[in-house]
PDB file of N, CA and C in Angstrom:
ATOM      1  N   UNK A   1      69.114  59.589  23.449  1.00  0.00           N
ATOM      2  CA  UNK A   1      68.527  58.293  23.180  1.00  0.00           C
ATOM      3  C   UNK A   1      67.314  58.494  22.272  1.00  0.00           C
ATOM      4  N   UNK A   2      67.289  57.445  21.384  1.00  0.00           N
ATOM      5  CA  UNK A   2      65.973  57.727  20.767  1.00  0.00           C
ATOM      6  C   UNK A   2      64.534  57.517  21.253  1.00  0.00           C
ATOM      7  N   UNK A   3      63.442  58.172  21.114  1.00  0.00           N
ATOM      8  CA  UNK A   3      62.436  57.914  21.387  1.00  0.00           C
ATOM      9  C   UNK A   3      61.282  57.437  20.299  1.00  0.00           C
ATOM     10  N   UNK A   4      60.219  57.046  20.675  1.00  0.00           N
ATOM     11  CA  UNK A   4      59.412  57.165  19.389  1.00  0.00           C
ATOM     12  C   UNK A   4      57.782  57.765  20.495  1.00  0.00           C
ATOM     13  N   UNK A   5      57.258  58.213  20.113  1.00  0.00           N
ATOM     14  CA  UNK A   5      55.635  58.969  20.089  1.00  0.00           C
ATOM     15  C   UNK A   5      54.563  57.900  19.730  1.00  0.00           C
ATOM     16  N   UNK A   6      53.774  57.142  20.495  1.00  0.00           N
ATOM     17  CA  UNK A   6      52.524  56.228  20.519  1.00  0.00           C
ATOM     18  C   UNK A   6      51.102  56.861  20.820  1.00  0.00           C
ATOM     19  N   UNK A   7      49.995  56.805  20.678  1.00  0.00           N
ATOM     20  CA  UNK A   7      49.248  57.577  21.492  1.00  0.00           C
ATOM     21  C   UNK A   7      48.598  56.287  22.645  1.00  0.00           C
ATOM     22  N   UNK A   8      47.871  56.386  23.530  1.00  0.00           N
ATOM     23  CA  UNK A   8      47.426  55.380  24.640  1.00  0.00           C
ATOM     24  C   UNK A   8      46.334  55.084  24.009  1.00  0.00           C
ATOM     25  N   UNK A   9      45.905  53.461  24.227  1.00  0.00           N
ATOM     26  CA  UNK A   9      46.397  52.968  24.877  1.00  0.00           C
ATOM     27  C   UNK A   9      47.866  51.996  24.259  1.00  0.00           C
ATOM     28  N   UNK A  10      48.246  52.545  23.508  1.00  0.00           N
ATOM     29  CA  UNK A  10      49.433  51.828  22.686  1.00  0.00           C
ATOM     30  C   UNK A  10      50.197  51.907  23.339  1.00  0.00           C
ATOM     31  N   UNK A  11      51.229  52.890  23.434  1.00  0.00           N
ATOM     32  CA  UNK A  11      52.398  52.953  25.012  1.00  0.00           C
ATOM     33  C   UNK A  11      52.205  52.090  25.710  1.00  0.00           C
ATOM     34  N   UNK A  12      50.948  52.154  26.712  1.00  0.00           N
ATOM     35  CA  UNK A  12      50.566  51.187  28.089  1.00  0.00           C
ATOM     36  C   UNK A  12      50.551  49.983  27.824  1.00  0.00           C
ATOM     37  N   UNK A  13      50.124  49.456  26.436  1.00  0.00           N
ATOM     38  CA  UNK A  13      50.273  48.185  26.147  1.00  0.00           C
ATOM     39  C   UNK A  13      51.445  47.363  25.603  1.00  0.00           C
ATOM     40  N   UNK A  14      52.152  47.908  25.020  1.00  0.00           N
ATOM     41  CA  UNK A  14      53.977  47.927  24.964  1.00  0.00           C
ATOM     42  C   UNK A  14      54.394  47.943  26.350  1.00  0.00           C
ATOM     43  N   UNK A  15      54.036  48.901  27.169  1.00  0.00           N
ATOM     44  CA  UNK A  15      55.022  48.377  28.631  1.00  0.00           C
ATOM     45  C   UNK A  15      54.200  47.313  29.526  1.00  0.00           C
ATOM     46  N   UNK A  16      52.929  46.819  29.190  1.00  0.00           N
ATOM     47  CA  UNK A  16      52.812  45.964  30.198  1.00  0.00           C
ATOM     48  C   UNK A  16      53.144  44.384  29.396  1.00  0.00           C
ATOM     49  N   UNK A  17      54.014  44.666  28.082  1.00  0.00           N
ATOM     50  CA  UNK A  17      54.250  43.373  27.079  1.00  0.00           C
ATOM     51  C   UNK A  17      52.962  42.479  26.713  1.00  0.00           C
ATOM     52  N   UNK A  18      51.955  43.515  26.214  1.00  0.00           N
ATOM     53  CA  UNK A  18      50.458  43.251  25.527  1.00  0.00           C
ATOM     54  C   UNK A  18      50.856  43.181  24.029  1.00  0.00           C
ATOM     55  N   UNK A  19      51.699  43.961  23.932  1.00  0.00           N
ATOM     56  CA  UNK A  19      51.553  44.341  22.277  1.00  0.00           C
ATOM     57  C   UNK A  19      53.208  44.451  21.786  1.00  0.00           C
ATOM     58  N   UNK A  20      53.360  43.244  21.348  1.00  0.00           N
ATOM     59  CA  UNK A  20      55.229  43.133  21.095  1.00  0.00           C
ATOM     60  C   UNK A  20      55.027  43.374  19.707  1.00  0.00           C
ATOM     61  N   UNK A  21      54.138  44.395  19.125  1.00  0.00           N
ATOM     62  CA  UNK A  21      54.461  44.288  17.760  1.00  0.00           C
ATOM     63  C   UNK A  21      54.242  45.677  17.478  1.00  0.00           C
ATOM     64  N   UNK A  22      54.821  47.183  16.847  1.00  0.00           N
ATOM     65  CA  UNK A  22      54.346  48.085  16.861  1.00  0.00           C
ATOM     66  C   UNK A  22      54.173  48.345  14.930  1.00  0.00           C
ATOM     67  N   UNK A  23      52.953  48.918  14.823  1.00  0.00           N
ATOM     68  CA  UNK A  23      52.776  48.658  13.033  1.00  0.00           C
ATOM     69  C   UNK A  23      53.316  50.150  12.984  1.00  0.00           C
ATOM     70  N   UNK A  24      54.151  50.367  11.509  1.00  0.00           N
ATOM     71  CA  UNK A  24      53.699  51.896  10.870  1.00  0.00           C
ATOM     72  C   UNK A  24      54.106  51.333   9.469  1.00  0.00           C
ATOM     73  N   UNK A  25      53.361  52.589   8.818  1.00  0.00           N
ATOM     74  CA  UNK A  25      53.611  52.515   7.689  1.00  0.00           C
ATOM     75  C   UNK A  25      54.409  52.613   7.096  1.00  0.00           C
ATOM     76  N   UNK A  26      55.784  52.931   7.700  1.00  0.00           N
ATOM     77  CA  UNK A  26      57.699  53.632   7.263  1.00  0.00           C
ATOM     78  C   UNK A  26      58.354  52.181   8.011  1.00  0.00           C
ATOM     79  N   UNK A  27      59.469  51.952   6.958  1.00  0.00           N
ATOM     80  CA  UNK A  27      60.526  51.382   7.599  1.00  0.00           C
ATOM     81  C   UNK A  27      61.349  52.056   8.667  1.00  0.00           C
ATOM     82  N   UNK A  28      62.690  51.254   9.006  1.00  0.00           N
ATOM     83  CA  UNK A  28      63.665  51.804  10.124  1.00  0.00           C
ATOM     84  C   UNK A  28      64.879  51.405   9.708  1.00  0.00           C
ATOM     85  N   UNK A  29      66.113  51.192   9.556  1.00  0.00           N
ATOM     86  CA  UNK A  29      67.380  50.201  10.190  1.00  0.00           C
ATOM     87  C   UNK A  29      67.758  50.464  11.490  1.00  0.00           C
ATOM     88  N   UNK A  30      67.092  51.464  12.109  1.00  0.00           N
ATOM     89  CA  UNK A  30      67.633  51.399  13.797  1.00  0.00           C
ATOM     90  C   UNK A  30      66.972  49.959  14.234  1.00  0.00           C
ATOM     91  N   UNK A  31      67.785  49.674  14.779  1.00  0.00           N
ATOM     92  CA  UNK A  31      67.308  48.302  16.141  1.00  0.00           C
ATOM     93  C   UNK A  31      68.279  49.097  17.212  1.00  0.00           C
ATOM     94  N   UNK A  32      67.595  48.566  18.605  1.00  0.00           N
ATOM     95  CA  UNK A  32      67.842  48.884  19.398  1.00  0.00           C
ATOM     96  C   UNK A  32      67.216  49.308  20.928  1.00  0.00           C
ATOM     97  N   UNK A  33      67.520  49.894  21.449  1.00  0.00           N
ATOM     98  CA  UNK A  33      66.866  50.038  22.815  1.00  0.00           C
ATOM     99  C   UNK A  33      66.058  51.926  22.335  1.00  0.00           C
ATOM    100  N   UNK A  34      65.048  52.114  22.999  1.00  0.00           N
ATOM    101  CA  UNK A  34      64.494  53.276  22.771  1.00  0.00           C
ATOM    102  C   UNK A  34      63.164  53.808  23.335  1.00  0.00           C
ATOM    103  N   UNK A  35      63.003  54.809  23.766  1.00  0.00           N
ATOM    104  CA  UNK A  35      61.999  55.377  24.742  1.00  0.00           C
ATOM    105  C   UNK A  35      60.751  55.529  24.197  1.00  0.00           C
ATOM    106  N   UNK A  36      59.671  54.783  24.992  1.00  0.00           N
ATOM    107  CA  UNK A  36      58.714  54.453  24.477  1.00  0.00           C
ATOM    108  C   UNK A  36      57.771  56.290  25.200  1.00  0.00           C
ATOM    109  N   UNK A  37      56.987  57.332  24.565  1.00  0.00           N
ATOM    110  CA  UNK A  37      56.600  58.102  24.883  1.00  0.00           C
ATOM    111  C   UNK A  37      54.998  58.138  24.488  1.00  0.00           C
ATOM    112  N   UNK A  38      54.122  58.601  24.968  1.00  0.00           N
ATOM    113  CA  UNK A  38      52.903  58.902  25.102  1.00  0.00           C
ATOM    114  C   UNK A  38      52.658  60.245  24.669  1.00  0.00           C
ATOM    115  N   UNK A  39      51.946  60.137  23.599  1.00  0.00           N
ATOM    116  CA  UNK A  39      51.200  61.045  23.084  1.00  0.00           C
ATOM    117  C   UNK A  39      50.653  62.018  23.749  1.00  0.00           C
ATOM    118  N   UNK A  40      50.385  63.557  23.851  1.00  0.00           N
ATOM    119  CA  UNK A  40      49.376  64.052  24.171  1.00  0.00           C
ATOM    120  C   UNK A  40      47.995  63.864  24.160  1.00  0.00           C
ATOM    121  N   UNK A  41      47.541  63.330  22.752  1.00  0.00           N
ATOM    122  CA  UNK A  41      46.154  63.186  22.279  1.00  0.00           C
ATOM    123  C   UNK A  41      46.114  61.624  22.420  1.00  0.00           C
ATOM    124  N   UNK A  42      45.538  60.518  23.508  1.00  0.00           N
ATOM    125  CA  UNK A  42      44.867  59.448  23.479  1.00  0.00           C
ATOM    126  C   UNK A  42      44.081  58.849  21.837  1.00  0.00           C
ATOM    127  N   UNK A  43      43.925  57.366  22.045  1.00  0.00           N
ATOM    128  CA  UNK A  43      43.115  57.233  21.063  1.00  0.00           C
ATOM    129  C   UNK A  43      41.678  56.886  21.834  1.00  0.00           C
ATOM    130  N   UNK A  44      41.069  57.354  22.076  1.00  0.00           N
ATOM    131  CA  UNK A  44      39.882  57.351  22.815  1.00  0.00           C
ATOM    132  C   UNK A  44      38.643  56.074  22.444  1.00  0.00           C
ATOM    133  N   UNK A  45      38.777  55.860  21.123  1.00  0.00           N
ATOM    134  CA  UNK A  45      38.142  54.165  20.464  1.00  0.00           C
ATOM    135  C   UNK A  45      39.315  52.763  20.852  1.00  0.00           C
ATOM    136  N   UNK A  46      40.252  53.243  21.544  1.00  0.00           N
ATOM    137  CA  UNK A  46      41.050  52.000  21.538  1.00  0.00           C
ATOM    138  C   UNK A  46      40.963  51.983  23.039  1.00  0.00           C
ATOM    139  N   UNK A  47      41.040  52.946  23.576  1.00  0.00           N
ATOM    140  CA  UNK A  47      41.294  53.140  25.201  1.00  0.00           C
ATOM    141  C   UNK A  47      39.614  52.015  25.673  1.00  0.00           C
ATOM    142  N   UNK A  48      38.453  52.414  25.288  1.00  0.00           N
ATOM    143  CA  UNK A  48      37.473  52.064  25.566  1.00  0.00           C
ATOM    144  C   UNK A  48      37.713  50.503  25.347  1.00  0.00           C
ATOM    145  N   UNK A  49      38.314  49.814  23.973  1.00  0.00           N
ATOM    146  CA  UNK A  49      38.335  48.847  23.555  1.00  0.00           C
ATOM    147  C   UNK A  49      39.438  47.677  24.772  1.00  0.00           C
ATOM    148  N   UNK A  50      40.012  48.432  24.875  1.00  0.00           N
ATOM    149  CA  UNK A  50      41.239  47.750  26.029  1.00  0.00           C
ATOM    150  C   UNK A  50      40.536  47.834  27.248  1.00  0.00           C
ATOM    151  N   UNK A  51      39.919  48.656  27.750  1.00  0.00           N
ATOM    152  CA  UNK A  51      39.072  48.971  28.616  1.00  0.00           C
ATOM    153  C   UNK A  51      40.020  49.443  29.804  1.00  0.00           C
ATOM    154  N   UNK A  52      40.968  50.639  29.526  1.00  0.00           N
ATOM    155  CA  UNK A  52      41.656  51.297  30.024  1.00  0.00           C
ATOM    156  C   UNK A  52      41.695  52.867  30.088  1.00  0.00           C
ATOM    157  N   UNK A  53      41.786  53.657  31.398  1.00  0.00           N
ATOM    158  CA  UNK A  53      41.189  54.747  31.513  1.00  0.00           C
ATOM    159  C   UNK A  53      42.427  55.283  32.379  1.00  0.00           C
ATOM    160  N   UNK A  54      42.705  56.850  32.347  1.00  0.00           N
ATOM    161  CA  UNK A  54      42.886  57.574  32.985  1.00  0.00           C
ATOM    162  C   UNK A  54      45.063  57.239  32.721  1.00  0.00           C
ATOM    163  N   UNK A  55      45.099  56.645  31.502  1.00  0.00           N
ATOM    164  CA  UNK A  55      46.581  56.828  31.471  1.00  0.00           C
ATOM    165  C   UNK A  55      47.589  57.837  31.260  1.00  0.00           C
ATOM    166  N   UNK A  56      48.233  58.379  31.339  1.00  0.00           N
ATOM    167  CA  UNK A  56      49.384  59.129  31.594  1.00  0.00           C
ATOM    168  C   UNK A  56      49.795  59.754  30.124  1.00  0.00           C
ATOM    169  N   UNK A  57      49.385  60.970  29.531  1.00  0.00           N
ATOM    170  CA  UNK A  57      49.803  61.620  28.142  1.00  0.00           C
ATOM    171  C   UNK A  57      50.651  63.124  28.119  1.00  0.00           C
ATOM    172  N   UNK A  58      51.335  62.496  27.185  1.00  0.00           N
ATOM    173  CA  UNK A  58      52.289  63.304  27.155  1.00  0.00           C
ATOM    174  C   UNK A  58      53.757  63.476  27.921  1.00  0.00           C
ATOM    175  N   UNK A  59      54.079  62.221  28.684  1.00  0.00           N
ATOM    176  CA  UNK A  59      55.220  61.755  28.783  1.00  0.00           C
ATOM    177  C   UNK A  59      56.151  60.781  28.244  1.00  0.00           C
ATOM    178  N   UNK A  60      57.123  60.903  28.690  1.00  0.00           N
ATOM    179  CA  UNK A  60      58.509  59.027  28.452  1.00  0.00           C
ATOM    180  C   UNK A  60      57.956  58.315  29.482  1.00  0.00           C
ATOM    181  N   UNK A  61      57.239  57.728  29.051  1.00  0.00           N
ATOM    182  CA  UNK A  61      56.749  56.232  30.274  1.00  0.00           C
ATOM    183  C   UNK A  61      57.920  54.872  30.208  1.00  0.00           C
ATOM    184  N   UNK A  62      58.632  54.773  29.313  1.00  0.00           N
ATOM    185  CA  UNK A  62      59.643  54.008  29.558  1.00  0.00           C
ATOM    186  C   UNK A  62      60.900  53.442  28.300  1.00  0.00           C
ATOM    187  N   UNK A  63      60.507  52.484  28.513  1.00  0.00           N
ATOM    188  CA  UNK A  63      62.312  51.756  27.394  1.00  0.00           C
ATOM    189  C   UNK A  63      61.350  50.493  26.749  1.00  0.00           C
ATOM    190  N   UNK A  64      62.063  50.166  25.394  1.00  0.00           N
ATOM    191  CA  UNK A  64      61.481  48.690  24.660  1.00  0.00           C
ATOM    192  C   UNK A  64      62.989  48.596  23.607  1.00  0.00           C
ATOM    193  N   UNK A  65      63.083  47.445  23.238  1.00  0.00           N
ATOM    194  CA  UNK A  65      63.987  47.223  22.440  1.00  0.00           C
ATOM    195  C   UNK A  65      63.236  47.039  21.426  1.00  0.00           C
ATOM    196  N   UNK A  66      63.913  47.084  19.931  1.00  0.00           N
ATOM    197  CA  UNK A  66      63.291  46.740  18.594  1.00  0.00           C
ATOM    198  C   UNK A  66      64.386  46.186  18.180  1.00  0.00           C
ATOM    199  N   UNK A  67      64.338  44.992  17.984  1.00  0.00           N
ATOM    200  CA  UNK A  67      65.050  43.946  17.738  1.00  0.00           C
ATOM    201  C   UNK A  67      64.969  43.573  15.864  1.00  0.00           C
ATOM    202  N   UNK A  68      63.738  44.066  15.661  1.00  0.00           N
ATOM    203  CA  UNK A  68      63.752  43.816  14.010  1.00  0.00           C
ATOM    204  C   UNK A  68      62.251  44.071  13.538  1.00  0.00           C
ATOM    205  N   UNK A  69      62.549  44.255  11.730  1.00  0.00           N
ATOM    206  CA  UNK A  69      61.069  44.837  11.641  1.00  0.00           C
ATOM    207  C   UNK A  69      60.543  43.947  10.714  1.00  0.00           C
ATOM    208  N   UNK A  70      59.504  43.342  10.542  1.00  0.00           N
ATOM    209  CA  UNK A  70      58.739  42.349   9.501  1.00  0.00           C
ATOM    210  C   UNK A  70      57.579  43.363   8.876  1.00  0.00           C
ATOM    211  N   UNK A  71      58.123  42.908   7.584  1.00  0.00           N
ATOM    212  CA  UNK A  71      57.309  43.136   5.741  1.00  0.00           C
ATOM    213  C   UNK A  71      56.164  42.437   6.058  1.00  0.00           C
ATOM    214  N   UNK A  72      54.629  42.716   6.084  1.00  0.00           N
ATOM    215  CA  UNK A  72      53.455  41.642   6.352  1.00  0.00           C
ATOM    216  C   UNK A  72      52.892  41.682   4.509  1.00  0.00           C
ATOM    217  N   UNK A  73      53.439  40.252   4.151  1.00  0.00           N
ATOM    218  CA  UNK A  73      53.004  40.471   2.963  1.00  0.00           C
ATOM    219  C   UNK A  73      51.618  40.287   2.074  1.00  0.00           C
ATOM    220  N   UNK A  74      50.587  39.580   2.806  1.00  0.00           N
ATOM    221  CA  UNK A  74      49.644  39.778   3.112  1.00  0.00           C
ATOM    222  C   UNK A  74      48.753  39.372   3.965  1.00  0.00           C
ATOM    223  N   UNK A  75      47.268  39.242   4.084  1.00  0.00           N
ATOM    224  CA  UNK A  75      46.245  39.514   5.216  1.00  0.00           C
ATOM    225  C   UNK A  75      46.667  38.224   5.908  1.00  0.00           C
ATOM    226  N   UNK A  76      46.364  37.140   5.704  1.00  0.00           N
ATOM    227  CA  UNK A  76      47.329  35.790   6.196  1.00  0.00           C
ATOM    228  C   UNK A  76      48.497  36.125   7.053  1.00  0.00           C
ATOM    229  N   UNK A  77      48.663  36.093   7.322  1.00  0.00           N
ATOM    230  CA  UNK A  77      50.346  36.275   7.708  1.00  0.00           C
ATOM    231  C   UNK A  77      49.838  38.067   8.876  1.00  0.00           C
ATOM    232  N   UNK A  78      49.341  38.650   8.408  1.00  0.00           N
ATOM    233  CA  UNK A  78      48.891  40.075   9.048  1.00  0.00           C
ATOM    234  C   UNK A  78      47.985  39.409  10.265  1.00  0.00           C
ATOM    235  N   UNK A  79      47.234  38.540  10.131  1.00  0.00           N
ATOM    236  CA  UNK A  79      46.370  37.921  10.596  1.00  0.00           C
ATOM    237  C   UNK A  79      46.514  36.929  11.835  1.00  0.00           C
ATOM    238  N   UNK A  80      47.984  36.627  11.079  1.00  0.00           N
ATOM    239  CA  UNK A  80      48.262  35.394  12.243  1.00  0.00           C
ATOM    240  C   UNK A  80      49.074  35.931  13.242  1.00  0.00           C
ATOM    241  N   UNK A  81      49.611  37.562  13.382  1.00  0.00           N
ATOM    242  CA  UNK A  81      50.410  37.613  14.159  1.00  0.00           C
ATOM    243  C   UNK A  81      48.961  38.878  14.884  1.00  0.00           C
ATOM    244  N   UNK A  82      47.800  38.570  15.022  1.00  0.00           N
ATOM    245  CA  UNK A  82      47.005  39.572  15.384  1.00  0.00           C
ATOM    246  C   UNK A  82      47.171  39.884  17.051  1.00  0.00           C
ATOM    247  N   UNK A  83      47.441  38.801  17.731  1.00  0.00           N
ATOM    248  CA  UNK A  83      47.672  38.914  19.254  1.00  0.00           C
ATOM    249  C   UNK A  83      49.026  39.558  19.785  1.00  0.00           C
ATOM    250  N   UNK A  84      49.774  39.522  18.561  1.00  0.00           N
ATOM    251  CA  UNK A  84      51.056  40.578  18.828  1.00  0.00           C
ATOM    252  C   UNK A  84      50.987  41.980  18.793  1.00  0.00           C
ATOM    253  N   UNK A  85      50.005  42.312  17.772  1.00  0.00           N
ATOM    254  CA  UNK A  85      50.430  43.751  17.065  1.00  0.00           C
ATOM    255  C   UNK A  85      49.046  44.433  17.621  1.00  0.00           C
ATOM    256  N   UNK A  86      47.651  43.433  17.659  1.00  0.00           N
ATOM    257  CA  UNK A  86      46.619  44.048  18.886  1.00  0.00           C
ATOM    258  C   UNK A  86      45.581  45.381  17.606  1.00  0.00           C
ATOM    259  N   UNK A  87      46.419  45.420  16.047  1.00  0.00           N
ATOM    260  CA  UNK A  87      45.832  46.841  15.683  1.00  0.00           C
ATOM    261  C   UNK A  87      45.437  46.032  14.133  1.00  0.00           C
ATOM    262  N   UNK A  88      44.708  47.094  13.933  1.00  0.00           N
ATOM    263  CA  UNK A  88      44.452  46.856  12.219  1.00  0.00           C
ATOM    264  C   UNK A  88      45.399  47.103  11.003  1.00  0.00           C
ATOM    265  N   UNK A  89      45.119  46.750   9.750  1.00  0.00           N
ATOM    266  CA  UNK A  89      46.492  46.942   8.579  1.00  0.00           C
ATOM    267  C   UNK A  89      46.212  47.942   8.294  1.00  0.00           C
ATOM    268  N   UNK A  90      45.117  48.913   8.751  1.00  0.00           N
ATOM    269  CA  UNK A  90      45.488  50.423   7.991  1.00  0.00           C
ATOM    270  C   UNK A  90      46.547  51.199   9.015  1.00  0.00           C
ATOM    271  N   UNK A  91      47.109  50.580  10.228  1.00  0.00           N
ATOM    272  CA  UNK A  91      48.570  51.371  10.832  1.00  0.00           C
ATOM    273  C   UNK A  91      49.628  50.878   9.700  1.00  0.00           C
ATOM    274  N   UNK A  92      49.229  49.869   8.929  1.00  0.00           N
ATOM    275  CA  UNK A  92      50.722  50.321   8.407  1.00  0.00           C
ATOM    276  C   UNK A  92      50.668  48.255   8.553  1.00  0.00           C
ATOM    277  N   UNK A  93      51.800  47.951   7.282  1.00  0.00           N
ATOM    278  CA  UNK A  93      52.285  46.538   6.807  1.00  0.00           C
ATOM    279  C   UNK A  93      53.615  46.530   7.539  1.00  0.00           C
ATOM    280  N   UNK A  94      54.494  47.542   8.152  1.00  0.00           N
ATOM    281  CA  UNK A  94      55.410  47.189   8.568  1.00  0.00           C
ATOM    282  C   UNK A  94      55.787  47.296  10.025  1.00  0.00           C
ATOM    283  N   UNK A  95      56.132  45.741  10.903  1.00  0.00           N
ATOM    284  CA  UNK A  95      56.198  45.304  12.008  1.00  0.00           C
ATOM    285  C   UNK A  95      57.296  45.473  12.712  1.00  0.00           C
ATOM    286  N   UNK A  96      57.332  46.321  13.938  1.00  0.00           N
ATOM    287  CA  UNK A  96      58.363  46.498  14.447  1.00  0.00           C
ATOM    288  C   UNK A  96      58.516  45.470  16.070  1.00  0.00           C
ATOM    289  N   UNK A  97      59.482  44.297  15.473  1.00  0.00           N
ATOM    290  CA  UNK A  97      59.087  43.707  17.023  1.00  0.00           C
ATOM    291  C   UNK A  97      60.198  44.130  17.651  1.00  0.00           C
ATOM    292  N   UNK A  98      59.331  44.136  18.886  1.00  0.00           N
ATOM    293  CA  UNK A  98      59.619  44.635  20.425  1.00  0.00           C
ATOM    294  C   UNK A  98      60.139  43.783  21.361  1.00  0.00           C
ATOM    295  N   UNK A  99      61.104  43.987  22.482  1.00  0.00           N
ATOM    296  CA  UNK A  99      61.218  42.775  23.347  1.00  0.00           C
ATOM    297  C   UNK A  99      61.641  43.628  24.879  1.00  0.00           C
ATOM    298  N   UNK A 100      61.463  42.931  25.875  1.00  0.00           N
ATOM    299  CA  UNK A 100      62.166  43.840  27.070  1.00  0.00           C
ATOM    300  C   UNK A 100      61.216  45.240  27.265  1.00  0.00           C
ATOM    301  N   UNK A 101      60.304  45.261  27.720  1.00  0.00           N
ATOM    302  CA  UNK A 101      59.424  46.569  28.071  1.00  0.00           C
ATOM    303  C   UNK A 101      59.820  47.025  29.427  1.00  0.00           C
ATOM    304  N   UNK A 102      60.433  47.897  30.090  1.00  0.00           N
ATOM    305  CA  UNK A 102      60.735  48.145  30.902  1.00  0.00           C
ATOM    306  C   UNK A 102      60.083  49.519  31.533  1.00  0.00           C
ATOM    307  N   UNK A 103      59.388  49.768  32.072  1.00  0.00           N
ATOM    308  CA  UNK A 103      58.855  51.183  33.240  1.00  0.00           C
ATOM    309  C   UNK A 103      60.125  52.285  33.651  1.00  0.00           C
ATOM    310  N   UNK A 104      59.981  53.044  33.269  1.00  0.00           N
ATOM    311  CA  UNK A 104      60.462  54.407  34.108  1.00  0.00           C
ATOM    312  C   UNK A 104      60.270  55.395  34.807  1.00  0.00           C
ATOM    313  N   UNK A 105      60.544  56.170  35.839  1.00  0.00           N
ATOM    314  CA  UNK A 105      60.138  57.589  36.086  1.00  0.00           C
ATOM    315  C   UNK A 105      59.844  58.079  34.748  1.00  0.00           C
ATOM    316  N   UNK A 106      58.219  58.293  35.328  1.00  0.00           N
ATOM    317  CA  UNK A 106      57.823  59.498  33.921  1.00  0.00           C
ATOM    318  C   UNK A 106      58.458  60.687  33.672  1.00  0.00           C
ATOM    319  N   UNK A 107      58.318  61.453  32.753  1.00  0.00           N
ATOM    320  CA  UNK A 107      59.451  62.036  32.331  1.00  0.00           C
ATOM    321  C   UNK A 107      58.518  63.302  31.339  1.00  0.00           C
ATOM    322  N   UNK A 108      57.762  64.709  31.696  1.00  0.00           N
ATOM    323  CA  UNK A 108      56.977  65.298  30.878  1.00  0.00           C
ATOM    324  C   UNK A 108      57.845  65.776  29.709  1.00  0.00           C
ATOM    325  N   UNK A 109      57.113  65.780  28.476  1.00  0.00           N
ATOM    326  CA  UNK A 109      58.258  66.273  27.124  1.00  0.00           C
ATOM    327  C   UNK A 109      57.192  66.202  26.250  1.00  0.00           C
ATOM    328  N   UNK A 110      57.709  67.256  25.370  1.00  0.00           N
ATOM    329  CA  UNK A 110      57.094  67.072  24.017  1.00  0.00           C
ATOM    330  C   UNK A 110      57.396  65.481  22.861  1.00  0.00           C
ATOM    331  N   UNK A 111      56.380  65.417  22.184  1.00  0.00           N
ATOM    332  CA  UNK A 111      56.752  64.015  20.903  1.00  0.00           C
ATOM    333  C   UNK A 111      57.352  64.853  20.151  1.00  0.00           C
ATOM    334  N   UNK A 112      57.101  63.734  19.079  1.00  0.00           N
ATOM    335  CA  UNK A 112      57.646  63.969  17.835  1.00  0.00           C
ATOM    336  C   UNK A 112      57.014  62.886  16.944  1.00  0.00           C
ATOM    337  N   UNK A 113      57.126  62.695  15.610  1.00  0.00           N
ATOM    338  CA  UNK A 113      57.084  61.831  14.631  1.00  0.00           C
ATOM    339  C   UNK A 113      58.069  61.228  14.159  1.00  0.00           C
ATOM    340  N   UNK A 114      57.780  59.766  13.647  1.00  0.00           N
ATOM    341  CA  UNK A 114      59.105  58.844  13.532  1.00  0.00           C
ATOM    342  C   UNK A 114      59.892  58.732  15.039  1.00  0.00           C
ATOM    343  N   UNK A 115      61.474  58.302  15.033  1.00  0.00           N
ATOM    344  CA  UNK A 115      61.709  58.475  15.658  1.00  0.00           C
ATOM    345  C   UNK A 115      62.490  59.810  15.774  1.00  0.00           C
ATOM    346  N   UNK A 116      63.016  60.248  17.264  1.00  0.00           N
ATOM    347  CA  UNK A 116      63.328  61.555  17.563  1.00  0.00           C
ATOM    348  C   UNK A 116      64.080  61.438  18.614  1.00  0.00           C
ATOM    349  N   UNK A 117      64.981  62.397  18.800  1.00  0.00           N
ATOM    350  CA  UNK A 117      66.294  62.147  19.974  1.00  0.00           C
ATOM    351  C   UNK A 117      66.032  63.016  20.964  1.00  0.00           C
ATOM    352  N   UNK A 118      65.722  62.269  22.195  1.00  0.00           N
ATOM    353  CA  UNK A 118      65.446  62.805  23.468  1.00  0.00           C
ATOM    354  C   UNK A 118      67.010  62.996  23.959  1.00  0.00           C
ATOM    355  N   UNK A 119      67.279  64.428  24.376  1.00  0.00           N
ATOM    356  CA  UNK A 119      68.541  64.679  24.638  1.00  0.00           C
ATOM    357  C   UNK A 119      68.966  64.784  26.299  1.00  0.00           C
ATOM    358  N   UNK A 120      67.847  64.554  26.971  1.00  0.00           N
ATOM    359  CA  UNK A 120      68.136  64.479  28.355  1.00  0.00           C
ATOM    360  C   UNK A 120      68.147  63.303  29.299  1.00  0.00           C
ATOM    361  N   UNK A 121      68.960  63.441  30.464  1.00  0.00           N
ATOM    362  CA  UNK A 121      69.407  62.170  30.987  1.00  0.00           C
ATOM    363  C   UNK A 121      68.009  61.251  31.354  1.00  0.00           C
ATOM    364  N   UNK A 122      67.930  59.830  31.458  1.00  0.00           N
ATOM    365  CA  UNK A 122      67.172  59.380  31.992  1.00  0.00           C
ATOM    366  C   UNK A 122      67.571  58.901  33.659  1.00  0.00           C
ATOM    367  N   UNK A 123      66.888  59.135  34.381  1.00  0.00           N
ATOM    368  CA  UNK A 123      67.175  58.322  35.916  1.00  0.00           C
ATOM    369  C   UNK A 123      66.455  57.025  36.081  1.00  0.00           C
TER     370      UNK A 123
END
C-alpha cells in the first residue's frame, strides 16, 4: 500500500480531520486510499503553534484517501482554502484533498519521500 511521510504536527492533524488539505510542491495521478506516516524529525514551530506535544514519530499512524489534487493559482484562492490546508504557500501550490482519516495500530518503519510502498500487512 502506498504511504506518504508528514512530519507532526501534520500527520496528527490529517487524522483528527483538521487539515483535509495536504500542500507539496510535486504533482500525483495516484488517488486513492494511503498510509498516512510520521516523520522521525517533528516540526517543532508548528507543534507549539497547534499547541500539541508529545506525538508519536516515526510511525504509520493511519489511512486518508486523496480523492484529487488542486493547482492554487494564486494567493486568493490559496487564501480562501486556508482552514483546509492549515500551512503556508512556501509547502508548495499543489493541493492534495483528503477525505476519510481513519486511526490505526501504530506501526514503527522507516519514511520515505513522495510517495513510497509500504510492503507489510496492515492489522
Amino acid at each position: 500500500m502506498k504511504a506518504l511521510t508528514l512530519k507532526q504536527p501534520w500527520a496528527e492533524l490529517i487524522l483528527q480531520g483538521r487539515k483535509r488539505i495536504e500542500l507539496r510542491k510535486w504533482n500525483t495521478n495516484f488517488r486513492g486510499e494511503f498510509l498516512i506516516h510520521s516523520s522521525k524529525n517533528p516540526d517543532l514551530k508548528s507543534m507549539k503553534r497547534f499547541r500539541l506535544k508529545n506525538l508519536p514519530n516515526g510511525f504509520i499512524l493511519g489511512k486518508v484517501e486523496l480523492k484529487d489534487v488542486k493547482t492554487y493559482q494564486d494567493d486568493e484562492e490559496f487564501s480562501k482554502d486556508k482552514n483546509l490546508h492549515l500551512a503556508e504557500e512556501k509547502w508548495g501550490n499543489k493541493g492534495f484533498i483528503l477525505e476519510n482519516p481513519q486511526r490505526i495500530k501504530k506501526i514503527h518503519c522507516r519514511g520515505n519521500l513522495g510517495f513510497w510502498e509500504f510492503k507489510n500487512k496492515i492489522k
